[in-house]
Each structure stands twice: as structure tokens, then as C-alpha cells.
Protein backbone atom coordinates (compact mmCIF):
# COMPACT_ATOMS: atom_id res chain seq x y z
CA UNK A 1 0.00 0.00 0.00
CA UNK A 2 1.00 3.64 -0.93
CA UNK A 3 2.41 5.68 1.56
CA UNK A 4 -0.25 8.37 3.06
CA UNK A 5 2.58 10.42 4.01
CA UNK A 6 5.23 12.37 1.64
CA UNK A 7 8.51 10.79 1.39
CA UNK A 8 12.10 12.27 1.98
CA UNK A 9 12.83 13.18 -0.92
CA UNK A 10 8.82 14.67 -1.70
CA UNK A 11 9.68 16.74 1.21
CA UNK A 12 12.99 17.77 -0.27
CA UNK A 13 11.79 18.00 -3.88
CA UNK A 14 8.55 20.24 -2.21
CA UNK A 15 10.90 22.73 -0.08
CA UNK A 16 13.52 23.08 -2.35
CA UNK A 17 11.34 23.98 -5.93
CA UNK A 18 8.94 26.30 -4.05
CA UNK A 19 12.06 28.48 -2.82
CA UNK A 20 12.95 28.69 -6.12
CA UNK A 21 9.32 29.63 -7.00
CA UNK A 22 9.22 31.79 -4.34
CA UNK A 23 12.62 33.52 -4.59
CA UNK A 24 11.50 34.27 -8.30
CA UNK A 25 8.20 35.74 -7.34
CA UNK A 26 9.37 37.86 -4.74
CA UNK A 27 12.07 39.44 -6.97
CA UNK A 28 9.23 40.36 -9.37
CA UNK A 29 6.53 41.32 -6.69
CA UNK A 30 8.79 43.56 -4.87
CA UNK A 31 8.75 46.38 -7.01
CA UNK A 32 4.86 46.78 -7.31
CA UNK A 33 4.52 48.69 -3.94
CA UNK A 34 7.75 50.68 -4.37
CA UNK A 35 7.94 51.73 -7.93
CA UNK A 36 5.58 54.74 -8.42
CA UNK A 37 7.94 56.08 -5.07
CA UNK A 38 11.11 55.76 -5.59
CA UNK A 39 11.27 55.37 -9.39
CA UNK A 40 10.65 59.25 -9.92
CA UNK A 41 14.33 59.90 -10.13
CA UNK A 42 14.16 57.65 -13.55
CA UNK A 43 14.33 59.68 -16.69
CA UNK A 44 11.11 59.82 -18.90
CA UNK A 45 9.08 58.98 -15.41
CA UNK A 46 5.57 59.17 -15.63
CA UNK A 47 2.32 56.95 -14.26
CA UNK A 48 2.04 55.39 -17.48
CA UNK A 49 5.51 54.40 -17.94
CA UNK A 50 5.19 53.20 -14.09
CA UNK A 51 2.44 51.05 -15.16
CA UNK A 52 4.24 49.32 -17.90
CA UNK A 53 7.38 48.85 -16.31
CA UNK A 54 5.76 46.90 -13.21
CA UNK A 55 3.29 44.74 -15.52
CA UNK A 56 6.11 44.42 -18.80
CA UNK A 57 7.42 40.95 -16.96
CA UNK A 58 3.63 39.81 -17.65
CA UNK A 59 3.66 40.39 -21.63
CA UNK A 60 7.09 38.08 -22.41
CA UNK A 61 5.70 35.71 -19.28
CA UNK A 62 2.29 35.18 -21.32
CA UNK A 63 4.10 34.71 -24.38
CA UNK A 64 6.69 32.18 -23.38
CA UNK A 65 5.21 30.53 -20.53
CA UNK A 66 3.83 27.50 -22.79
CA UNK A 67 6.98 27.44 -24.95
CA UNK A 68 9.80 27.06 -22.40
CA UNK A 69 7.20 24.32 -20.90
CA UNK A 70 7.32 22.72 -24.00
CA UNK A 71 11.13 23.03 -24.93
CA UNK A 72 11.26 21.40 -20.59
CA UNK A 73 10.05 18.29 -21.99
CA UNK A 74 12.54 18.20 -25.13
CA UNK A 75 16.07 19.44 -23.00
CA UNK A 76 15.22 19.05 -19.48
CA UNK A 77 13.68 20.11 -16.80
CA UNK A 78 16.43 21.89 -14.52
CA UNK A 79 18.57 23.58 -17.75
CA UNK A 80 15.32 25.34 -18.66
CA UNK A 81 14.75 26.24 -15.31
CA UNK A 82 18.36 27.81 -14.54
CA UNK A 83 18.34 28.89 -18.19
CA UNK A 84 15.04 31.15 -16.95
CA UNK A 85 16.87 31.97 -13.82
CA UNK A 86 19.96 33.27 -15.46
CA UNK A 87 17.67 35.44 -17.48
CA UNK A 88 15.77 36.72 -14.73
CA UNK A 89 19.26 37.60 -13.28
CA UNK A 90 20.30 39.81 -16.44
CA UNK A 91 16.92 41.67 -16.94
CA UNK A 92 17.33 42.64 -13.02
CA UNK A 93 20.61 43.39 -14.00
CA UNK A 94 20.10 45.36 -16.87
CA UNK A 95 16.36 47.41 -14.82
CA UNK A 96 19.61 48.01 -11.80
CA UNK A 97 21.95 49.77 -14.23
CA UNK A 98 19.30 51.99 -16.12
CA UNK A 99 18.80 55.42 -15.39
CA UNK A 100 15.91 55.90 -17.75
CA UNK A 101 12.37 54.62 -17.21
CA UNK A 102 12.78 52.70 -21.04
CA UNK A 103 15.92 50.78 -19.51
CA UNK A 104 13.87 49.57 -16.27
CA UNK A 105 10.97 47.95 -18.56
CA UNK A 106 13.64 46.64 -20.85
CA UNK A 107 14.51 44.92 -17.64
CA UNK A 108 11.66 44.04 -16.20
CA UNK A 109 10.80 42.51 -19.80
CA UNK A 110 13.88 40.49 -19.84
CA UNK A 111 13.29 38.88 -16.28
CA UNK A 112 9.84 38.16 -17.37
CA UNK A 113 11.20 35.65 -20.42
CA UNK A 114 13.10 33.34 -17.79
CA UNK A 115 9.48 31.99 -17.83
CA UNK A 116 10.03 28.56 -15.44
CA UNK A 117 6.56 28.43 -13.42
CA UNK A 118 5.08 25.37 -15.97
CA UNK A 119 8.75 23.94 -15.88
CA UNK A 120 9.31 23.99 -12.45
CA UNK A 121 5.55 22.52 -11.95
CA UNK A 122 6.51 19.76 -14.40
CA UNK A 123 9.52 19.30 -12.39
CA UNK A 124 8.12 18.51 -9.25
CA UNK A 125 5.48 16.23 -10.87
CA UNK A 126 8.63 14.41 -12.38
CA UNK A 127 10.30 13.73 -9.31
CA UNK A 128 6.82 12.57 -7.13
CA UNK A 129 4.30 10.02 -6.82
CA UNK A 130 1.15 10.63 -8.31
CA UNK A 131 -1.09 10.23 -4.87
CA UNK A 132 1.32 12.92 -3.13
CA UNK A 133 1.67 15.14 -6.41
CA UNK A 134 -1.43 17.42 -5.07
CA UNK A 135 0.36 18.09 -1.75
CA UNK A 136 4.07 19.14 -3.47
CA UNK A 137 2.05 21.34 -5.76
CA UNK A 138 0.00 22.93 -2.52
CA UNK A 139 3.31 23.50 -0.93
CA UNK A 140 4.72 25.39 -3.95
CA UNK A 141 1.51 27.09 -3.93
CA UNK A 142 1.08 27.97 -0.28
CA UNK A 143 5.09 29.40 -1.04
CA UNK A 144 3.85 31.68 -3.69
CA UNK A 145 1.45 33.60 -1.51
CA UNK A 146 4.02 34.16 1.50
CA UNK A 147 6.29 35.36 -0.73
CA UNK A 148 3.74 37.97 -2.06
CA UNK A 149 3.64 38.57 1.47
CA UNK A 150 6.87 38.57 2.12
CA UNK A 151 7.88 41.14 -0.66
CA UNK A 152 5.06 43.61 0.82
CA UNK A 153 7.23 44.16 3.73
CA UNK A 154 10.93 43.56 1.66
CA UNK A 155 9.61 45.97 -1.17
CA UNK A 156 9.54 49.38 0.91
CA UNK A 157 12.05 48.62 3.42
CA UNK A 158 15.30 47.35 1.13
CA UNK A 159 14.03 50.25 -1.29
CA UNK A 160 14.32 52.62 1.66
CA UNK A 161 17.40 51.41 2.62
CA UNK A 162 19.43 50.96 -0.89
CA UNK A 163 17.20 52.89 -3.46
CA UNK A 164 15.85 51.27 -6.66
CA UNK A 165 18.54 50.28 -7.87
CA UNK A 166 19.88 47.91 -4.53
CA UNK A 167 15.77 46.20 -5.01
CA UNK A 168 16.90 45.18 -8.42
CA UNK A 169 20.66 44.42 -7.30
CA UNK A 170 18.91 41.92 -4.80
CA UNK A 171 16.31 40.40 -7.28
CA UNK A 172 19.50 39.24 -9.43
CA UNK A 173 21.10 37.90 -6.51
CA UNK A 174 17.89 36.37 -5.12
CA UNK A 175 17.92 34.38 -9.18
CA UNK A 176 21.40 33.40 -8.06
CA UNK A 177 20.55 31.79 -5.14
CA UNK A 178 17.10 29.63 -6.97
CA UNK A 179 20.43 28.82 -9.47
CA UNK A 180 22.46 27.18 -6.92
CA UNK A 181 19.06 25.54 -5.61
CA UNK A 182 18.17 23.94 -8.31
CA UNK A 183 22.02 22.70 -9.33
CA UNK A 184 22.76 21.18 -5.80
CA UNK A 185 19.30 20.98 -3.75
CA UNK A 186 16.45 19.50 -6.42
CA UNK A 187 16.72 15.73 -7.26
CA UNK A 188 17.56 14.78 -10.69
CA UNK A 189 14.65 12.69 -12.44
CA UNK A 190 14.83 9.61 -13.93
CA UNK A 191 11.43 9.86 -15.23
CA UNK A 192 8.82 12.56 -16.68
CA UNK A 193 5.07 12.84 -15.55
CA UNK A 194 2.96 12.35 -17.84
CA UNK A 195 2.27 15.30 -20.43
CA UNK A 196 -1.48 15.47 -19.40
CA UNK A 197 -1.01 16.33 -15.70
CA UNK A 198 1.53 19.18 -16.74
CA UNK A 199 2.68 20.68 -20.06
CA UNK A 200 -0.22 22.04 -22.29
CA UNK A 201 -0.52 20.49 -25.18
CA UNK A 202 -0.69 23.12 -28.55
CA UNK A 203 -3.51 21.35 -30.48
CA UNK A 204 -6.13 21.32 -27.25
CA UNK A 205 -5.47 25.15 -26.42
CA UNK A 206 -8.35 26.06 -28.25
CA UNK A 207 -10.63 23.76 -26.57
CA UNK A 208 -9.54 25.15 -23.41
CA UNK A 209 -10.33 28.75 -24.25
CA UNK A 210 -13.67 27.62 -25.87
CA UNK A 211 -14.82 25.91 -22.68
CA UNK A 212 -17.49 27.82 -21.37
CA UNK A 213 -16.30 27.51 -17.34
CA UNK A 214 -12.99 27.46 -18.08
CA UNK A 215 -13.23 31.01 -20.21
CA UNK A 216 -14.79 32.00 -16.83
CA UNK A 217 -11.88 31.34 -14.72
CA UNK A 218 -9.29 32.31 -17.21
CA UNK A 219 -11.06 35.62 -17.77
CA UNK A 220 -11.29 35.84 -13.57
CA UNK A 221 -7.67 35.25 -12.96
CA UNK A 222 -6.73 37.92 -16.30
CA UNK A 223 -8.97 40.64 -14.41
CA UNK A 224 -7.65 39.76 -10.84
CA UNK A 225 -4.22 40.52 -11.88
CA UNK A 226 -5.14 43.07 -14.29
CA UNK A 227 -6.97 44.74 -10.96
CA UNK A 228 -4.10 43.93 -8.61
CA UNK A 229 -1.39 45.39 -11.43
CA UNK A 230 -3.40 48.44 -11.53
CA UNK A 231 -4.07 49.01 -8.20
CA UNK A 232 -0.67 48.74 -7.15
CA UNK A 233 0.56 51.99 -9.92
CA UNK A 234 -2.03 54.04 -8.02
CA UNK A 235 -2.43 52.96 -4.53
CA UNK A 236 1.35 53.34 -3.15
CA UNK A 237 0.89 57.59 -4.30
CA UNK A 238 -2.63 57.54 -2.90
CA UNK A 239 -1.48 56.83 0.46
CA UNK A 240 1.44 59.26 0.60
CA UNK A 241 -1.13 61.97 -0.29
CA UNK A 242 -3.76 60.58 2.57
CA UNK A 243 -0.48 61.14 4.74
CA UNK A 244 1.68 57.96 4.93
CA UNK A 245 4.86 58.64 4.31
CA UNK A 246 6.21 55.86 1.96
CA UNK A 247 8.75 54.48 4.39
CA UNK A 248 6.16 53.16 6.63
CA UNK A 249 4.15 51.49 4.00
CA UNK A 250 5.07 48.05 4.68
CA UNK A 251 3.70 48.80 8.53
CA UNK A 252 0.38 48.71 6.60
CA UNK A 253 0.25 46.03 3.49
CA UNK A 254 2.41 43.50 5.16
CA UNK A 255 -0.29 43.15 8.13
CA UNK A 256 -3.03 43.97 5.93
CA UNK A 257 -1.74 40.42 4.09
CA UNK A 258 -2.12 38.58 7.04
CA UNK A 259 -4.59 39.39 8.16
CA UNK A 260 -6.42 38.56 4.99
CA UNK A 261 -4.97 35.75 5.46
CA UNK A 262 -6.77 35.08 8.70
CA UNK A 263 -10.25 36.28 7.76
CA UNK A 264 -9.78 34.32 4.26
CA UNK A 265 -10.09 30.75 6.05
CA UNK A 266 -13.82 31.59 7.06
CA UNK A 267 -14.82 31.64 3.60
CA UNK A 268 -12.76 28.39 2.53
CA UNK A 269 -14.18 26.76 5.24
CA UNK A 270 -17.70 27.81 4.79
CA UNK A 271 -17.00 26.86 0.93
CA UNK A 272 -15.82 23.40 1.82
CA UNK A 273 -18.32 22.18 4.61
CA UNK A 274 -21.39 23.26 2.98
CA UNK A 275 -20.16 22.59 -0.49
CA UNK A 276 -20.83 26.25 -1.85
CA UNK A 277 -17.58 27.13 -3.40
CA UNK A 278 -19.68 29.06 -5.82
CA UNK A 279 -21.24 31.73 -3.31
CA UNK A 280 -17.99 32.10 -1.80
CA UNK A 281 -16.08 33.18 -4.55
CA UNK A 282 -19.13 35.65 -5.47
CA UNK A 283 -19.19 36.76 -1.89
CA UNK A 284 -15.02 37.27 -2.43
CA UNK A 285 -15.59 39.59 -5.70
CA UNK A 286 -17.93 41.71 -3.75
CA UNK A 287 -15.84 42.37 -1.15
CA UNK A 288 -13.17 43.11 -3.99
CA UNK A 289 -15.52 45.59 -5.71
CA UNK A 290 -16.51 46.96 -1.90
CA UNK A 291 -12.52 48.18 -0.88
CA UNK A 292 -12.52 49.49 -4.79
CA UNK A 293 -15.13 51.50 -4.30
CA UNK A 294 -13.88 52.70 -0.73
CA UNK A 295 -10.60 53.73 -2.09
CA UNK A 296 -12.12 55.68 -5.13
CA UNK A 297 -14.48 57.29 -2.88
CA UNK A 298 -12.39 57.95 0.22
CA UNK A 299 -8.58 58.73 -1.41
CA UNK A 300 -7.53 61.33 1.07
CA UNK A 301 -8.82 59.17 4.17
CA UNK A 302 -5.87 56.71 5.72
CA UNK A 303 -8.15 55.10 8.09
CA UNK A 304 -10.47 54.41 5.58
CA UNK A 305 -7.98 53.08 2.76
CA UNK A 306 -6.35 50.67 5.25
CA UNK A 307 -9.40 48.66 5.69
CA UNK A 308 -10.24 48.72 2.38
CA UNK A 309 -6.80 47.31 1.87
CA UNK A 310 -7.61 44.38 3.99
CA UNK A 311 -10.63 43.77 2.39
CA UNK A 312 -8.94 44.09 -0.92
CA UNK A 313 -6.51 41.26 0.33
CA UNK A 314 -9.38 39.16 2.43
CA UNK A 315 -10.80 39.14 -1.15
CA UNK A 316 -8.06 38.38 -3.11
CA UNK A 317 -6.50 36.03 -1.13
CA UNK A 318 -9.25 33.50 -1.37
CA UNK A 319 -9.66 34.13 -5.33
CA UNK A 320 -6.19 33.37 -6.18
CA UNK A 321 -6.20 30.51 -3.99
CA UNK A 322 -9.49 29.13 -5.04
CA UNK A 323 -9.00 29.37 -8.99
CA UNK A 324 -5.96 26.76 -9.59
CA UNK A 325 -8.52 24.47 -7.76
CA UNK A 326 -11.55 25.33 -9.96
CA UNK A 327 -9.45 24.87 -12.71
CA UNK A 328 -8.40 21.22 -12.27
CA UNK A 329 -11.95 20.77 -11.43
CA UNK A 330 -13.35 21.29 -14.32
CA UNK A 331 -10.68 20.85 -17.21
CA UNK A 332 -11.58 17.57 -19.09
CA UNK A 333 -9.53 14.79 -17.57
CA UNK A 334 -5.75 14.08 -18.77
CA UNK A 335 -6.19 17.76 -20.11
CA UNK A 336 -4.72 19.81 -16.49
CA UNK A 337 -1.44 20.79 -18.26
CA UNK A 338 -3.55 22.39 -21.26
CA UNK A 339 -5.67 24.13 -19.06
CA UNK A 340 -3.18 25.21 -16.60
CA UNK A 341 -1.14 26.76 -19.46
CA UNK A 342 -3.75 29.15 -20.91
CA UNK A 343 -4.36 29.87 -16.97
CA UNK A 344 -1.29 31.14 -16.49
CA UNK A 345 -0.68 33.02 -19.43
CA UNK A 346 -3.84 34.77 -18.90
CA UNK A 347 -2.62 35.22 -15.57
CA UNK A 348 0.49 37.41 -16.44
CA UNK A 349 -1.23 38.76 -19.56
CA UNK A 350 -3.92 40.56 -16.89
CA UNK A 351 -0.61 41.66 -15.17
CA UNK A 352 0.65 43.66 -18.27
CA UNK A 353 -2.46 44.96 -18.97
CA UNK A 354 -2.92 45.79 -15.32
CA UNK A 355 0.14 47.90 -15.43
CA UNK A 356 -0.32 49.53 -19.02
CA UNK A 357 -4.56 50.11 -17.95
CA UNK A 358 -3.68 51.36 -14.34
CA UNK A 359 -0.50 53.79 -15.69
CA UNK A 360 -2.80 55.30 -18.26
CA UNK A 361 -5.84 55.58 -16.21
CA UNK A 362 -3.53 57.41 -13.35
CA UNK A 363 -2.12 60.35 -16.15
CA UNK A 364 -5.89 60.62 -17.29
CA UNK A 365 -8.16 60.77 -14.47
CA UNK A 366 -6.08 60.01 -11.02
CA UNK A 367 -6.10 57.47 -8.47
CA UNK A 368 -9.57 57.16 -7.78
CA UNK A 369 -10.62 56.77 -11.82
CA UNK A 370 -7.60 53.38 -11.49
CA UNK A 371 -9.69 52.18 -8.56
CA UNK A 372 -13.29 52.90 -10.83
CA UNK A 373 -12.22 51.30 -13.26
CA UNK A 374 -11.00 48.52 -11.40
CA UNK A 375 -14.20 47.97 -10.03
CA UNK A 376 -15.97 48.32 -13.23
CA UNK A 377 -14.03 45.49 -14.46
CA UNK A 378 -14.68 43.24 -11.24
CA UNK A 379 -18.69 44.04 -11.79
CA UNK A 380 -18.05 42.15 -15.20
CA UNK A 381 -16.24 38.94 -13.52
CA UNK A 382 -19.30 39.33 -10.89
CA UNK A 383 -21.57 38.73 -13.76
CA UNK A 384 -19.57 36.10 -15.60
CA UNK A 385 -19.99 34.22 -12.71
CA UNK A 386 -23.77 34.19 -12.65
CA UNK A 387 -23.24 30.80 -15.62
CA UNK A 388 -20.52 29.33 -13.26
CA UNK A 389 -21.63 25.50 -12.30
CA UNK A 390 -21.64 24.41 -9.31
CA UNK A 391 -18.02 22.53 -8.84
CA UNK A 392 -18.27 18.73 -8.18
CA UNK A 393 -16.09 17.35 -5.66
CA UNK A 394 -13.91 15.02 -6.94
CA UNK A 395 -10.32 13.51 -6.74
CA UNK A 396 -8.04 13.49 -9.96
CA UNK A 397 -5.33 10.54 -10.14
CA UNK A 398 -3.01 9.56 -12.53
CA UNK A 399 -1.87 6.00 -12.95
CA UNK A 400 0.40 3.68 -14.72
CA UNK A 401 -0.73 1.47 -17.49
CA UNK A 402 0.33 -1.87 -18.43
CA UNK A 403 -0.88 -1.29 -22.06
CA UNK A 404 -0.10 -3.88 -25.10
CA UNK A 405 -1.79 -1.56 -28.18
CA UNK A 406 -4.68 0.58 -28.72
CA UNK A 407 -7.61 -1.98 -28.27
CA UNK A 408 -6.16 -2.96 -24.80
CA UNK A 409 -6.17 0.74 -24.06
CA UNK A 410 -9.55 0.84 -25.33
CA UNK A 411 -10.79 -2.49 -23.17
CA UNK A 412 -9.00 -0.54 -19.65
CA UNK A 413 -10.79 2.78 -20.39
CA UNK A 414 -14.16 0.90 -20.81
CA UNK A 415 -13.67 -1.01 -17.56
CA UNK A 416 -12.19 1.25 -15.69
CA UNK A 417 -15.26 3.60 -16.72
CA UNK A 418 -17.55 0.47 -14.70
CA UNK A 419 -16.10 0.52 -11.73
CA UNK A 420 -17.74 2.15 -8.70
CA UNK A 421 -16.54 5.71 -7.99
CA UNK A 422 -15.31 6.95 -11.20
CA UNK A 423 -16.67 9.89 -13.04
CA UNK A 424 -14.36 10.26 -16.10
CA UNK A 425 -11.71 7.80 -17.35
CA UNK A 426 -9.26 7.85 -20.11
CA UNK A 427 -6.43 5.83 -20.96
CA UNK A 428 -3.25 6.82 -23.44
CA UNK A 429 -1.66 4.71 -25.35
CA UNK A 430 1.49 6.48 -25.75
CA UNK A 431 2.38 7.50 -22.31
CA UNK A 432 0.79 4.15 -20.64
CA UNK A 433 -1.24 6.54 -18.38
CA UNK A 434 -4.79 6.49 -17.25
CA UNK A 435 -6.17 9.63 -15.90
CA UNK A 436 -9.35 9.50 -13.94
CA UNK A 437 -11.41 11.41 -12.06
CA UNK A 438 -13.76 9.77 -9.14
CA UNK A 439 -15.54 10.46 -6.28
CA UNK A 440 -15.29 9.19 -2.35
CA UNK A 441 -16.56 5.56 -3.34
CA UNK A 442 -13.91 5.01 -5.67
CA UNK A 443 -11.22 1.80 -4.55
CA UNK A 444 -7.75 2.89 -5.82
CA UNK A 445 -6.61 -1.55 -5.81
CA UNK A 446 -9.31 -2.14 -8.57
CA UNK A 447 -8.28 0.31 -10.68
CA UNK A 448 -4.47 -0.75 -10.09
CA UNK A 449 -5.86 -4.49 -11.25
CA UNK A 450 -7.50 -3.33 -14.25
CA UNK A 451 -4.18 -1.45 -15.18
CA UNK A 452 -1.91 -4.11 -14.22
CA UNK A 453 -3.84 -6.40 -15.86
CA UNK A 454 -2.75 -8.47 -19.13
CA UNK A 455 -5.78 -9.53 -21.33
């Protein structure tokens, strides 16, 4: 029987790839609450070059996100990921050295093509067993939100301390250290997951976007960046103008984060026991669209601005947690790596557009028209969400095959369809895999026999 427990080297292969994930993030998330503040020395500095140089990482990320997945599979897992490193370490590099606002979102551009996040995912699905795969990725996962956090209260104190340019100096050596990581830390594999659970596949991408509840959470996580991209160009100057100087801004997002944190687990709860994921994550959007609305309204009024920052977080916390989830819920089965792949580059395409919408919006109409519009744009994910179904609760697994040709893969699927428990079944031929989804009355030893088994 399977260990219910991860092993050693799960553990090791957990820890050591979500540093790297987190490292990575935080080197790109630090600058969002620092930039409009201490970039103003920068020549050609304006809120809508602000805007695009904090969101320029998301335009090459959404472009070569899927690529350097793919070209993972055909070179290798860990030289694609140092490869992306050593590229994040030159556009920091490059954004350090500039003293124009063009040179910083060169650099911020150049970081953003050491694109690793489906690599490093494919990675760790590599190097674990398929029942413990779900808690290695929740580890990496649970790493990329404390480092958000974590960079709230790194951002405004390292920039207060060494400028602009000592952030970016750091986010190169921060690459460094995910590069020595990776080389001496994260196992080598002898094996690759299979291509379903990880890389996205080119020829199903279009299924994926044309998938009416999938569009809905790719569209959700493109605006929640989009909103959090934007939000980020204006809010940092809103709250030196309400009176907080910008050296004691981490004193207010870093425990506005955790605190989020804190009144988050309510709703997951609540979403979990009683099985109504869906109200939750409308209930999440209007509390969103409620701290959007208090920050256009009240701008000049600290007090006020702080909790609506903690709302903002409460709010976004649980959406960014909840979506990877509703995603693997309802992608067809054997299809996670295609769906997770046009996730994620709508993820860091809302990120650009975050920066270029929130930059321009700023120059036109001020802080309060980024935070209108923001909300404007949440009132439309609000409403997408009025066709979102009602998520069923199942378990994904993904098994080996002992397959002979394509009517033995044919017979498995068919049986394994039969047995008690499973919802969705499909075997492949070429990576002797069967991916199924099932429910709490499925028996993992029958579907092992009917795999195992030689007709």
C-alpha cells in the first residue's frame, strides 16, 4: 500500500522547488509597492511608464510561458529552469543599471522571459508520486502567496534602505541563489510525468479557451491581476497623499496580508463544509468591488484606505487561492497541463495589462478613476460568474498502465469507466497513463488491477 505520508525526498523535492518559486516571485513582486515612489528619479518617469514597467514581466511571461514548458520536456527540466533563472538575473541586471524609465521595462521585460513556473511545476510532478503530487504542488503554492507577502514588507524597506537600484541588485542575486538551488538541492529525475497532468498540449489550447467555465476562470484570474497590477501603480501615491509617508508602507500592506490571510479561512471553510464554493467566490468579488469603491471614494482618508486594503486582500486572497482548484476541477480529464497553461498566461497577460490600464488611467483621471475602473471590471467577472456550475467534488489521479496496443487501451478505459466511484476515465496509449477522475466511493486496488492487468 501507498504511503499516506510524503517521502524524503517529496519533502525535499517540495521545499527546495517552491524556494525557487518563491525567490523568483518575490524578486518580481517587490517592485509593485515601491515603484511609483522611488522610481521618480528615472528619466522619462511618468504613471504610465510606471504602469508598464511593473506589468512588462507579464507580456514576455504570457508569451513564453507555454513554450519554455514545452522546450522542458525536449532538454530538461532543470537547464530550462536555470536557463530562466539566469535570465531573470540579467533583466534585473540590466532594470539596476538603467537610469531611464525605457531601460527599467527593458529589464523588467527580460526577467519576465526566464518563464520557469510550468517547468518547475513539471519538475516537481517528475520527481513525485502521483497520490502525493497534489500536496508538493499545494506547498509550492502555499510558497507563492508568503512570498507575495513577504515582498510587501521587503519591497519598501530594502528600497528605503538601498534605493531602486539595490531592489533590483537583490532580485538578481535572489535568481542566483534559486540557481544554486536547483544545481545542488532539487533531485535529478529519472522519469517525466505524464504530459497530461503538466505541459499544455498546442492542439487542445483552443478547446480550453472555448470551454465555457474554463473562459470564466481564465477571464477571472486575467482581471484579478489586471486589478491587482493596476491598483498597485495608483495605490502606493494615494497613500502618501492621505499622509503615509512611503517608508512606513510596509507597517500597513504587510499586516493587511495577514490578516487577509486570517479572515480568508472563514470563507474556505464555509465553501468546503457546505459545499458552496460558488457563493464564496461571489461573496469574495464583492468584497473586492466593496474596498474598490472605498478607495475611489475615500482617497484622502488613511483610516479608511487601510481597511479597504484588507478587504482588498481578504478578497483576493481566497480568489487566487481558489481558482488553480476550480481549474483542475473542471478541465476535461488528462487535459490539467492544457488548461493550466492558458491559466497562467492569462494570468500574467492581466498583469501587463494591469500595469499599461492602471499607468494610463492614473495620467488621465487620477487614483480614484484606477480604482473605478477597477471595479468596473470586477462588476463584469461578478456577472460572468452568474453561468458558473456548481463545482463537483472530486479527486483526480493519474496512474500507470500496463498497455499492449490501442484496443487494450480501449478495453481498460471501458472497464475502468464500470467501476464504482469513477466519473471520467481515459487511458493513453502512448504515455501508458490512465487519468481519472472519481468520487469518495472510488477503490484505488481495482483500478491498479484493471491497469496491471494483461488480457
Amino acid at each position: 500500500m501507498a504511503s499516506q505520508g510524503l517521502s524524503g525526498m517529496e519533502k525535499k523535492v517540495a521545499f527546495s522547488l517552491a524556494s525557487v518559486f518563491g525567490l523568483r516571485m518575490m524578486g518580481l513582486f517587490m517592485i509593485m509597492p515601491v515603484f511609483a515612489l522611488y522610481g521618480q528619479h528615472l528619466e522619462g518617469f511618468s504613471p504610465l511608464w510606471v504602469g508598464i514597467a511593473i506589468g512588462a514581466y507579464g507580456l514576455t511571461q504570457a508569451i513564453l510561458q507555454i513554450p519554455m514548458g514545452i522546450l522542458s520536456d525536449k532538454y530538461g527540466r532543470k537547464p530550462i529552469i536555470m536557463g530562466g533563472l539566469i535570465l531573470f538575473a540579467i533583466g534585473s541586471l540590466i532594470a539596476a543599471s538603467s537610469d531611464h524609465i525605457y531601460g527599467v521595462v527593458f529589464g523588467r521585460a527580460v526577467q519576465g522571459m526566464g518563464a520557469i513556473a510550468a517547468a518547475v511545476l513539471a519538475l516537481a510532478a517528475d520527481l513525485t508520486r502521483d497520490e502525493q503530487r497534489t500536496k508538493v504542488m499545494a506547498v509550492i503554492g502555499m510558497c507563492i502567496g508568503f512570498s507575495f507577502a513577504l515582498s510587501l514588507l521587503a519591497g519598501p524597506i530594502v528600497a528605503q534602505h538601498l534605493g531602486l537600484t539595490g531592489l533590483f541588485f537583490l532580485t538578481a542575486v535572489l535568481a542566483v541563489v534559486g540557481i544554486i538551488i536547483v544545481q545542488f538541492f532539487v533531485p535529478n529525475p529519472i522519469s517525466q510525468a505524464p504530459k497530461g497532468d503538466t505541459l499544455a498540449t498546442p492542439a487542445k489550447l483552443k478547446n480550453m479557451l472555448l470551454d465555457p467555465q474554463l473562459f470564466r476562470l481564465d477571464a477571472g484570474i486575467f482581471i484579478l491581476h489586471l486589478v491587482l497590477t493596476a491598483v498597485f501603480v495608483a495605490l502606493p501615491l494615494d497613500l502618501v497623499d492621505a499622509g503615509l509617508v512611503k517608508e512606513k508602507h510596509w507597517m500597513l500592506y504587510f499586516p493587511a496580508f495577514v490578516g487577509a490571510f486570517f479572515l480568508m479561512i472563514p470563507l474556505i471553510i464555509i465553501g468546503v463544509k457546505k459545499n458552496n464554493t460558488k457563493t464564496m467566490f461571489q461573496l469574495s468579488l464583492l468584497i473586492m468591488m466593496a474596498a474598490l469603491g472605498a478607495m475611489g471614494v475615500f482617497a484622502d482618508n488613511l483610516w479608511v484606505l487601510s481597511i479597504a486594503v484588507l478587504l482588498f486582500f481578504t478578497g483576493f486572497n481566497y480568489l487566487e487561492a481558489s481558482l488553480p482548484s476550480l481549474i483542475a476541477k473542471f478541465c476535461p480529464v488528462g487535459d490539467k497541463g492544457s488548461a493550466m497553461g492558458v491559466y497562467s498566461t492569462s494570468q500574467f497577460l492581466g498583469a501587463f495589462c494591469g500595469g499599461m490600464l492602471g499607468g494610463g488611467a492614473y495620467q488621465l483621471v487620477g487614483a480614484s478613476g484606477v480604482f473605478f475602473v477597477a471595479l468596473i471590471l470586477m462588476s463584469i467577472w461578478l456577472i460572468l460568474t452568474i453561468g458558473m456550475a456548481k463545482p463537483v467534488l472530486l479527486k483526480s489521479y493519474t496512474l500507470e498502465a500496463n498497455i499492449k496496443d490501442k484496443s487494450h487501451a480501449q478495453t481498460m478505459a471501458t472497464q475502468l469507466s464500470k467501476l464504482t466511484g469513477v466519473a471520467e476515465a481515459i487511458v493513453v496509449l502512448e504515455d501508458k497513463v490512465a487519468y481519472l477522475k472519481v468520487n469518495d466511493d472510488f477503490n484505488l486496488s481495482e483500478a491498479r488491477a484493471v491497469l496491471g492487468s494483461v488480457n
